[in-house]
Protein backbone atom coordinates (compact mmCIF):
# COMPACT_ATOMS: atom_id res chain seq x y z
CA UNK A 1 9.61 9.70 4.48
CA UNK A 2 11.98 12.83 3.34
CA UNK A 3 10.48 15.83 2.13
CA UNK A 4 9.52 16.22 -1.33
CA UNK A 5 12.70 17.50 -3.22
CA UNK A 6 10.97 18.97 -6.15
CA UNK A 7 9.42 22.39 -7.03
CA UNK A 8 7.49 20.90 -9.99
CA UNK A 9 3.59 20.74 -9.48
CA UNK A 10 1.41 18.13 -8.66
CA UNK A 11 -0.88 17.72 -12.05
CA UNK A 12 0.55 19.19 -15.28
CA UNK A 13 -1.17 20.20 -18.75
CA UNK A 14 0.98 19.64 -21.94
CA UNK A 15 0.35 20.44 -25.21
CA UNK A 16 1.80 19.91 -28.43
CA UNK A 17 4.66 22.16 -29.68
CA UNK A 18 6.07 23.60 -32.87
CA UNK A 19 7.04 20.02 -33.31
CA UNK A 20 3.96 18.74 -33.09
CA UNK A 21 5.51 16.77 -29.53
CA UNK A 22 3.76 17.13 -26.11
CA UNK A 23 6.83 17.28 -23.72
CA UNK A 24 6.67 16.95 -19.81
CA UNK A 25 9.61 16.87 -17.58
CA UNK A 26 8.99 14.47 -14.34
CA UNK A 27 10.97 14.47 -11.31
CA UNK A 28 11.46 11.57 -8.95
CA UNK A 29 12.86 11.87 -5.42
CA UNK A 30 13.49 9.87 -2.56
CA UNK A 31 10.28 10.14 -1.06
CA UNK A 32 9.52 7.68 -3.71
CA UNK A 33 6.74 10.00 -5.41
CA UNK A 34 6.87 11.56 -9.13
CA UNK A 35 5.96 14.92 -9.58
CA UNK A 36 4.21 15.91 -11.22
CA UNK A 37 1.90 12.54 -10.56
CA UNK A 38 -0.97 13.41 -12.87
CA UNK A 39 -0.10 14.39 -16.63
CA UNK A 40 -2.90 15.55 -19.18
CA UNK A 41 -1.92 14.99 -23.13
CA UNK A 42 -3.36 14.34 -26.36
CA UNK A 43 -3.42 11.95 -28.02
CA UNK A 44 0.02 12.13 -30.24
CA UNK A 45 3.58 11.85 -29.39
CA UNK A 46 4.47 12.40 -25.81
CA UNK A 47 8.37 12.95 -24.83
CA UNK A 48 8.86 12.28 -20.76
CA UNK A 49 12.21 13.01 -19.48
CA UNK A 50 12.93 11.71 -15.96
CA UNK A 51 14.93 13.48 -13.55
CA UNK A 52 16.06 11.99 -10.26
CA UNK A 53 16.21 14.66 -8.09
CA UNK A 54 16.63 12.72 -4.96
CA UNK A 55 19.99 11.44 -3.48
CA UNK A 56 19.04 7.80 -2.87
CA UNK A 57 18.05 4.61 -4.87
CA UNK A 58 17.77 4.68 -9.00
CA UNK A 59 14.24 5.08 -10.32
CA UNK A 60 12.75 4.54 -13.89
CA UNK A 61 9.09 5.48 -15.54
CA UNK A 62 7.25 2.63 -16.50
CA UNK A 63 3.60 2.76 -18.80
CA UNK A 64 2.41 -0.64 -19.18
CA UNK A 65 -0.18 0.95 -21.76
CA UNK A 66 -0.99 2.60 -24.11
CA UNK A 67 2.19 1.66 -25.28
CA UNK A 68 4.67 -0.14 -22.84
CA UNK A 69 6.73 2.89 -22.61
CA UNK A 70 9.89 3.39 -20.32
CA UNK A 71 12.55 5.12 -19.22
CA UNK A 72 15.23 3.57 -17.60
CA UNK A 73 17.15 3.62 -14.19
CA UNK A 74 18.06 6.78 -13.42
CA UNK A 75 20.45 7.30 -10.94
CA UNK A 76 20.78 10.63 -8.58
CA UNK A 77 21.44 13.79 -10.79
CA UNK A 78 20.79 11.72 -13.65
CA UNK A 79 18.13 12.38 -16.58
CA UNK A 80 16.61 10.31 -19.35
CA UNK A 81 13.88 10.49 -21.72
CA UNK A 82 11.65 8.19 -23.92
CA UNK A 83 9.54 9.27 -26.53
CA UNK A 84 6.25 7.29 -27.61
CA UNK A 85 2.79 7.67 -29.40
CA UNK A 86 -0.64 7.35 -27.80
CA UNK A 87 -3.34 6.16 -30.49
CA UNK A 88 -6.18 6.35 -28.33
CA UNK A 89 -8.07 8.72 -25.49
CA UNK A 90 -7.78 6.68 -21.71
CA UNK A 91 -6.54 7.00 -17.99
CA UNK A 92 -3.16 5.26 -17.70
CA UNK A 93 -1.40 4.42 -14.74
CA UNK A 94 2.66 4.99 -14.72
CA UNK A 95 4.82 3.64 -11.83
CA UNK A 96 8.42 3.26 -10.45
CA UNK A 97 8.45 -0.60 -11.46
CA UNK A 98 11.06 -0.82 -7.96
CA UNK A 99 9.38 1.15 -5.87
CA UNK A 100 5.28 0.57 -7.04
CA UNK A 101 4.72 -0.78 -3.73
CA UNK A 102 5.88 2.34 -1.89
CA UNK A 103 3.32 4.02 -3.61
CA UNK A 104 5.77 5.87 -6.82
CA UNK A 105 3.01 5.97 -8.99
CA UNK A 106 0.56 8.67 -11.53
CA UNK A 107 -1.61 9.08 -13.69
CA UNK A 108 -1.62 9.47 -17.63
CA UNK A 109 -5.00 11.01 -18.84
CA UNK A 110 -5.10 11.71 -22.39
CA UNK A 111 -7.93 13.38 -23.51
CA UNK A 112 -9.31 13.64 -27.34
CA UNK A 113 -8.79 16.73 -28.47
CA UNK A 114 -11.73 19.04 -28.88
């Protein structure tokens, strides 16, 4: 499996800006692993941009809940971002819908405010 091809961390902390929007930038690579893999929110709107940082197949960002959010294929160099609400406090998974069985998965835990 390559080395790791971003400088991003492994867990990231957003919080909500001027805007009122939680934004987190993800990176995928070709050693089929997001990074960061374990995001913390709020509950609110959450903007993910992917980044393929890698040089080999397309990815995309999948949540299957809260909210059946994505972001599609994203070839190397490329960038794309969704934007979505989460309503209620949980631990979501997030995956690389082509690669899930290589193990290109996280975590989304969104935490109530407090």
């Amino acid at each position: 499996m390559p080395a790791a091809q971003s400088s991003r961390p492994d867990q990231v902390t957003v919080t909500p800006g001027p805007d009122g929007v939680q934004v987190v930038d993800i990176d995928a690579d070709d050693g089929f692993r997001f990074h960061p893999s374990v995001v913390q929110a709020r509950p609110g709107v959450l903007q993910v941009t992917l980044h393929h940082v890698g040089t080999g197949a397309p990815h995309n960002w999948v949540a299957r809940q809260p909210s059946a959010a994505q972001v599609p294929l994203v070839r190397a160099g490329e960038s794309r971002s969704v934007r979505f609400r989460i309503a209620q406090p949980g631990d979501y998974r997030f995956v690389c819908t082509i690669h899930e069985a290589q193990g290109m998965a996280g975590r989304l835990v969104v935490r109530a405010a407090s």
